[in-house]
C-alpha atoms as a PDB file:
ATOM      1  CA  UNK A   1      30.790  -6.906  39.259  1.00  0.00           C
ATOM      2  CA  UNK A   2      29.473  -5.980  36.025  1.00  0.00           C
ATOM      3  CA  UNK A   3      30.519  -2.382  34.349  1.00  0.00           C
ATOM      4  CA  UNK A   4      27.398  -0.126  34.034  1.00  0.00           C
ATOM      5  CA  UNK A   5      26.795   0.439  30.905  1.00  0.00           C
ATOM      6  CA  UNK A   6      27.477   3.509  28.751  1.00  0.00           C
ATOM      7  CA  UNK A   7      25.092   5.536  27.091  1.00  0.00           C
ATOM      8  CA  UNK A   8      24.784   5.107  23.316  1.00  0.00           C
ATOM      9  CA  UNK A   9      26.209   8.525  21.471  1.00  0.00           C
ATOM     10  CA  UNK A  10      23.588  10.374  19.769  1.00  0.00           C
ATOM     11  CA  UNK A  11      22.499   9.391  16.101  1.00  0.00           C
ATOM     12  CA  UNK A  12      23.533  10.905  12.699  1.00  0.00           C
ATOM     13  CA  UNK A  13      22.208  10.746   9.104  1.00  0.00           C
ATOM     14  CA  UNK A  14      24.475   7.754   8.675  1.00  0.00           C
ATOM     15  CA  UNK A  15      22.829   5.982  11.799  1.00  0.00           C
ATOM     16  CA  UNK A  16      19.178   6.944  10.762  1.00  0.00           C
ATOM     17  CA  UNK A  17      20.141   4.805   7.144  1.00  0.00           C
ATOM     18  CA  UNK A  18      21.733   1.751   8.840  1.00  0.00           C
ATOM     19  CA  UNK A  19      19.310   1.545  11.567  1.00  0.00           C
ATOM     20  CA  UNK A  20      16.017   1.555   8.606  1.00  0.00           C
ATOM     21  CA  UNK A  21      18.147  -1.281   7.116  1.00  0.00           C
ATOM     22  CA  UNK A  22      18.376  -3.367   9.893  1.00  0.00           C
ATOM     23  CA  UNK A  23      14.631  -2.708  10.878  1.00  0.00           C
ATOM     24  CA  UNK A  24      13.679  -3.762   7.484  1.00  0.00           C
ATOM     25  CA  UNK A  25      15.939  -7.088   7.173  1.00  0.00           C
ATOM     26  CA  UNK A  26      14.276  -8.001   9.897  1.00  0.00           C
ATOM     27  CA  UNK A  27      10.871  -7.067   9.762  1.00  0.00           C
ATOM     28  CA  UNK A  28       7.788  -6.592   7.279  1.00  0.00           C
ATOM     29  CA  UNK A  29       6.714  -3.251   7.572  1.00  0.00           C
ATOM     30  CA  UNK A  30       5.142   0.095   6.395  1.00  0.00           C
ATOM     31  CA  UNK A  31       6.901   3.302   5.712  1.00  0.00           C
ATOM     32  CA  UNK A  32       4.651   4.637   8.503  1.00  0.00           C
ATOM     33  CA  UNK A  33       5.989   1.812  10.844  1.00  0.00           C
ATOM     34  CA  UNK A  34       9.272   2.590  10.024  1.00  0.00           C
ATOM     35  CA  UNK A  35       8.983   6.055  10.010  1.00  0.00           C
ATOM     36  CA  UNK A  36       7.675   5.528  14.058  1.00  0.00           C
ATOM     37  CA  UNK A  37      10.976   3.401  15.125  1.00  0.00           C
ATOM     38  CA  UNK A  38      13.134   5.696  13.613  1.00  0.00           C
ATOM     39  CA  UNK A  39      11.328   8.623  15.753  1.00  0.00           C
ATOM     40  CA  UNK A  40      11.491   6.156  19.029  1.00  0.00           C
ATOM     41  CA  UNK A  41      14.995   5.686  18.382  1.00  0.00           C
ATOM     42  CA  UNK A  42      15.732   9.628  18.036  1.00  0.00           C
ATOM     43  CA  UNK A  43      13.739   9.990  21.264  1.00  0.00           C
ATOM     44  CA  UNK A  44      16.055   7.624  22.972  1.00  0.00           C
ATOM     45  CA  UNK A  45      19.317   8.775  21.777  1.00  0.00           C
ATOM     46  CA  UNK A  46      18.918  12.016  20.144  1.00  0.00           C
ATOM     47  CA  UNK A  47      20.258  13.978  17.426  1.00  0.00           C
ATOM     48  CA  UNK A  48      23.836  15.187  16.767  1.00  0.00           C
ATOM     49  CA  UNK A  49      23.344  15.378  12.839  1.00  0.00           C
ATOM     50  CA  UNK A  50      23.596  18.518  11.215  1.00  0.00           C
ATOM     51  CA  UNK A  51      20.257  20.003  10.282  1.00  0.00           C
ATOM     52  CA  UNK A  52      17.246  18.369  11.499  1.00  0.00           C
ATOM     53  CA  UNK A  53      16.556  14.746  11.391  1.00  0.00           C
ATOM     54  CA  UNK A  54      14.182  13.304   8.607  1.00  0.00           C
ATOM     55  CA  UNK A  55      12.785   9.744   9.841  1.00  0.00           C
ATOM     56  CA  UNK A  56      10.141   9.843   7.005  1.00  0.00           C
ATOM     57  CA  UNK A  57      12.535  10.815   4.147  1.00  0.00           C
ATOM     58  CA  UNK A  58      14.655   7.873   5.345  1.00  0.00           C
ATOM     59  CA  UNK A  59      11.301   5.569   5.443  1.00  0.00           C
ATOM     60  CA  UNK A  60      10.548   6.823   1.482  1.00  0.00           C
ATOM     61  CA  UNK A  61      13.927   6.017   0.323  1.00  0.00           C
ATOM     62  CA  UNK A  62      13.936   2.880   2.043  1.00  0.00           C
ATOM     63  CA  UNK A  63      10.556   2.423  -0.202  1.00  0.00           C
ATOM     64  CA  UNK A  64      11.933   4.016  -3.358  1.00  0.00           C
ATOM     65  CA  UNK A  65      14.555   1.343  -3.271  1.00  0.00           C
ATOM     66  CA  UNK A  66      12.466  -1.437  -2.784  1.00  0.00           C
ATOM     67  CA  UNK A  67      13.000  -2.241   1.172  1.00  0.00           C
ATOM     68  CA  UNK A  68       9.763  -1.436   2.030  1.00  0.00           C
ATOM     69  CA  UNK A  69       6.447  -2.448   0.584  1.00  0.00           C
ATOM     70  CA  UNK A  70       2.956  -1.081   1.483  1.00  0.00           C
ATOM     71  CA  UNK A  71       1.219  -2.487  -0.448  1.00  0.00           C
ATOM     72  CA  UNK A  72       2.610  -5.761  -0.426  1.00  0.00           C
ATOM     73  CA  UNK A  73       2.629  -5.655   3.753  1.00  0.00           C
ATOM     74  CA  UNK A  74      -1.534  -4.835   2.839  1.00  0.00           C
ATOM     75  CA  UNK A  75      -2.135  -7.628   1.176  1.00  0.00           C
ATOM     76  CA  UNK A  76       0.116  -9.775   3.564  1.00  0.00           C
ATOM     77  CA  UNK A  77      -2.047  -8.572   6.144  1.00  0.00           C
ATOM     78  CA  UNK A  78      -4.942  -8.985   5.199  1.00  0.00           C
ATOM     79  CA  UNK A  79      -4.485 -12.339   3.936  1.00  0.00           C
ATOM     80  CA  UNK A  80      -2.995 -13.281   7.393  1.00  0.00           C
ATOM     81  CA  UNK A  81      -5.970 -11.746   9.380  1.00  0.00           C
ATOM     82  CA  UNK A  82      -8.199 -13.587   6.822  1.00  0.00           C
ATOM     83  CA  UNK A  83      -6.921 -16.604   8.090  1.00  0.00           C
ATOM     84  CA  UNK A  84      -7.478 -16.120  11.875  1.00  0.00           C
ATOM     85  CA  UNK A  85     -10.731 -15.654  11.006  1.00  0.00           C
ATOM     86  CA  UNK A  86     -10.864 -11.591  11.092  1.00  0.00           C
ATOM     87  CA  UNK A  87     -14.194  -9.431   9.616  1.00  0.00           C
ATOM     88  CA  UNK A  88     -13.550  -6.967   7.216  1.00  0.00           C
ATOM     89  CA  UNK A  89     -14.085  -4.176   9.992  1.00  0.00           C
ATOM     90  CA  UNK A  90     -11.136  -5.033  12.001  1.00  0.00           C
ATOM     91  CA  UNK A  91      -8.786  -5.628   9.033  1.00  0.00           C
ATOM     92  CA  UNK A  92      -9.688  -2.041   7.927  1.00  0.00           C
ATOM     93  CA  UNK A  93      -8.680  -0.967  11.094  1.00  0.00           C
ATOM     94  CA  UNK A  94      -5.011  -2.504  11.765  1.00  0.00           C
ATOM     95  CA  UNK A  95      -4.391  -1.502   8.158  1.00  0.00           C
ATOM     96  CA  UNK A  96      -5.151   2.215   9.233  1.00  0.00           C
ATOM     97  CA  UNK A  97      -2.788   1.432  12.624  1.00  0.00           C
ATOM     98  CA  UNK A  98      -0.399  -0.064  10.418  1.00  0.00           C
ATOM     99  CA  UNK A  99       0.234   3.026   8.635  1.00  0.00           C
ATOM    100  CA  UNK A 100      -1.298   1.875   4.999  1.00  0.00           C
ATOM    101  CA  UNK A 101      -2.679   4.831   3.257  1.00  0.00           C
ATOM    102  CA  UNK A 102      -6.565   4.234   2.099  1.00  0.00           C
ATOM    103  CA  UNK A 103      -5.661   4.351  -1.989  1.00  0.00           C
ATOM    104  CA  UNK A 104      -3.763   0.967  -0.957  1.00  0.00           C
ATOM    105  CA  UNK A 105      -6.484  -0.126   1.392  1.00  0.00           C
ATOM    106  CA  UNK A 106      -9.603   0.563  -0.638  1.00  0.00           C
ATOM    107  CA  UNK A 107      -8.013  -1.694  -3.630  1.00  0.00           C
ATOM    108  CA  UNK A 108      -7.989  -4.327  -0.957  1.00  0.00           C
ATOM    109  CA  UNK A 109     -11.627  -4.040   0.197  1.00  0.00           C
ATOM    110  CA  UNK A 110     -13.153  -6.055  -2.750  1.00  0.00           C
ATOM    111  CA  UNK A 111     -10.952  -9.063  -1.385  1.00  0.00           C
ATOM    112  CA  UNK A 112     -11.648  -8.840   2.689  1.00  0.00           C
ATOM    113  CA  UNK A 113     -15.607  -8.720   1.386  1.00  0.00           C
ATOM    114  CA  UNK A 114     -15.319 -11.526  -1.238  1.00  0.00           C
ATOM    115  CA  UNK A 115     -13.572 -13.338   1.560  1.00  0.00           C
ATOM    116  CA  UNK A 116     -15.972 -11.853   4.327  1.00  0.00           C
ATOM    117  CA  UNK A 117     -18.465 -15.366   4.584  1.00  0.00           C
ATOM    118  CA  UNK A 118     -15.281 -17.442   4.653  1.00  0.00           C
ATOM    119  CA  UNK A 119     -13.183 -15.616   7.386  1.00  0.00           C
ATOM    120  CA  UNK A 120     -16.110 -15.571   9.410  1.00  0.00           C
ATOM    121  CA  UNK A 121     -16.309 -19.756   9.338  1.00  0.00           C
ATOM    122  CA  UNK A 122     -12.959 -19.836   9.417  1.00  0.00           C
ATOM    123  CA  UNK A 123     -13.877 -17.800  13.070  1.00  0.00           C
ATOM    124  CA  UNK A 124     -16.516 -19.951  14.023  1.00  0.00           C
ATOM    125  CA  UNK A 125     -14.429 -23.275  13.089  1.00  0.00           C
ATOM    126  CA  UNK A 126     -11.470 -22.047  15.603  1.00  0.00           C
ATOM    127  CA  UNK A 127     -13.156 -20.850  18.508  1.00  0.00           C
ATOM    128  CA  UNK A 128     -15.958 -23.600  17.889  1.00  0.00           C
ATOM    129  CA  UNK A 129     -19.394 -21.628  17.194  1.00  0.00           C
ATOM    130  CA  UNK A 130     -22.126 -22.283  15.912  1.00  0.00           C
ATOM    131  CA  UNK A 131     -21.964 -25.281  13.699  1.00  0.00           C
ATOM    132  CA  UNK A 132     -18.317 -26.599  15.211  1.00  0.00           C
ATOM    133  CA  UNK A 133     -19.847 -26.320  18.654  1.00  0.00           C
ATOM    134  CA  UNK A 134     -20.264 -29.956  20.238  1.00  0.00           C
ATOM    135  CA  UNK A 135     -23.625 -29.304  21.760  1.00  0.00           C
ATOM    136  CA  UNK A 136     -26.171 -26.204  20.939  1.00  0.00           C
ATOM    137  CA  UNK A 137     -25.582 -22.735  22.433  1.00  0.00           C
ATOM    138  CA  UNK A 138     -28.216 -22.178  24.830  1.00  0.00           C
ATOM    139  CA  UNK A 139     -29.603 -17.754  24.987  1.00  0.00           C
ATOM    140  CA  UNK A 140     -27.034 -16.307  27.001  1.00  0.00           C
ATOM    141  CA  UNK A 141     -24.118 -18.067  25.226  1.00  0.00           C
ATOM    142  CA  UNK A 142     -25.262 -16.780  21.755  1.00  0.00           C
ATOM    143  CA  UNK A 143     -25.288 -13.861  23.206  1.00  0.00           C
ATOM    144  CA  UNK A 144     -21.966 -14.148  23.904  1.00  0.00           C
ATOM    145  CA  UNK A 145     -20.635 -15.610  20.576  1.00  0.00           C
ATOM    146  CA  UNK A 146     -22.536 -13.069  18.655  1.00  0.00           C
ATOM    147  CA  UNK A 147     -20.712 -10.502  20.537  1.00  0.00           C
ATOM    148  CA  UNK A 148     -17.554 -12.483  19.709  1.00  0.00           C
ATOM    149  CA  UNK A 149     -18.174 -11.998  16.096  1.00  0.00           C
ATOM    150  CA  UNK A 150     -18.756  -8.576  16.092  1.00  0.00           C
ATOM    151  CA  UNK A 151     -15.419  -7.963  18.092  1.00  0.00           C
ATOM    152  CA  UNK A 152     -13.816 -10.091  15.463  1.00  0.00           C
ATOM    153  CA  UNK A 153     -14.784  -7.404  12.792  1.00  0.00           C
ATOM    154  CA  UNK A 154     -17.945  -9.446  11.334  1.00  0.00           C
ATOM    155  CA  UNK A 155     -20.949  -8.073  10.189  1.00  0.00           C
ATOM    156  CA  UNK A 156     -24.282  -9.525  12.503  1.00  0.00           C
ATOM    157  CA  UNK A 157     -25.944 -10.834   9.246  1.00  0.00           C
ATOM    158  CA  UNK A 158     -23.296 -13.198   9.114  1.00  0.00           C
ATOM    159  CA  UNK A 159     -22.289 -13.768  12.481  1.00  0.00           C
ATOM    160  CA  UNK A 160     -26.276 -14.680  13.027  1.00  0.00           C
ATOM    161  CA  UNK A 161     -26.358 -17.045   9.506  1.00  0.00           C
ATOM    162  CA  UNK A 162     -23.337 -18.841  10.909  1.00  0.00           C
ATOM    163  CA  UNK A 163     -24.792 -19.545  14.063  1.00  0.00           C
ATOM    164  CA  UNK A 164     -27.968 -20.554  12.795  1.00  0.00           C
ATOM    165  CA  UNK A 165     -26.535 -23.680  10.883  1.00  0.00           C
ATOM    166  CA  UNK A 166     -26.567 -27.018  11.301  1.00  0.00           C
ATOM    167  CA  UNK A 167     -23.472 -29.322  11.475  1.00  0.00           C
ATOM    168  CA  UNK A 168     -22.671 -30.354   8.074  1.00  0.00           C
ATOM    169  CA  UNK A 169     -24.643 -27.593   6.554  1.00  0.00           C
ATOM    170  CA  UNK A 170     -23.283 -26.250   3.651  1.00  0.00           C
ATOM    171  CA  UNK A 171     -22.356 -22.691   3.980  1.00  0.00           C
ATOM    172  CA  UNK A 172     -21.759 -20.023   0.388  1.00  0.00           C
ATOM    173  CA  UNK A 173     -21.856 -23.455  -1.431  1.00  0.00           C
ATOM    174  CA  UNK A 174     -18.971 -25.879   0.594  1.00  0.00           C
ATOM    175  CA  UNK A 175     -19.579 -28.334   2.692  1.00  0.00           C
ATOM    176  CA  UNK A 176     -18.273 -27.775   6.411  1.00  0.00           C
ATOM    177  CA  UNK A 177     -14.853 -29.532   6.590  1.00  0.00           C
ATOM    178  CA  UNK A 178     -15.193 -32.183   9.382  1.00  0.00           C
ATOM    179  CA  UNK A 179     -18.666 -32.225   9.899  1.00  0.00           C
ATOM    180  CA  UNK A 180     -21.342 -34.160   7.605  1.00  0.00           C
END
């Protein structure tokens, strides 16, 4: 019969530091994101340390010495959301979640709406809208897809230009890939 398990002592200053490091070999994140494990691990375990804990102080100097990145994670992000397809309005708003601070994210606002016509295709080519549909949507399913885009973050200018094009129809100046 297995041996219950004991609970884990509470955590110290030394903890707080090798617990950031292991969070950050093993993950991409955000001062802020760190900053939040740290406190759910002090929640779990609690503090024996002398004087008060400092989870954000530990995120910083993970920061100051290069561990962590915000503005790199950004622009990982938001390169990555690009990709699935992702409007500018929901890529503002994981940033924000993510903990990104809006100096970092307004630098980054130029790319998601030079990209904005792009990402949205890129949308419409994976869940098959619009021009990558195999037959025309009838009313009620452009309905839907319209929706669709503007829960992927798109604006309705472009979620309504996409769906109004033809197979093959060349779209900011490129030809559809797969379709002429």
């Amino acid at each position: 019969m297995p041996q219950p398990s004991r609970p884990k002592p509470p955590l110290v200053a030394a903890d707080l530091d090798r617990l950031a490091l292991r969070y950050v070999e093993r993950f991409a994140t955000t001062r802020a994101r760190l900053a939040a494990y740290l406190v759910r691990k002090l929640r779990e375990r609690g503090w024996a340390g002398e004087g008060p804990p400092d989870p954000e102080g530990v995120a910083e100097r993970m920061a100051d010495r290069g561990y962590v990145d915000d503005r790199a994670f950004a622009e990982m992000r938001v390169r990555s959301m690009a990709r699935r397809g992702l409007g500018a309005r929901r890529v503002a708003m994981a940033l924000r979640h993510d903990g990104i601070d809006a100096e970092d994210s307004a630098d980054l606002e130029a790319a998601i709406e030079a990209d904005a016509f792009a990402s949205a295709l890129a949308f419409a080519r994976r869940r098959r809208f619009g021009p990558f549909a195999a037959v025309p949507a009838e009313r009620e399913l452009h309905k839907k897809q319209v929706a669709a885009f503007l829960r992927a973050g798109h604006p309705p200018e472009i979620a309504l230009r996409i769906l109004r094009m033809e197979p093959g129809e060349e779209g900011d100046g490129a030809l559809i890939a797969g379709h002429s």
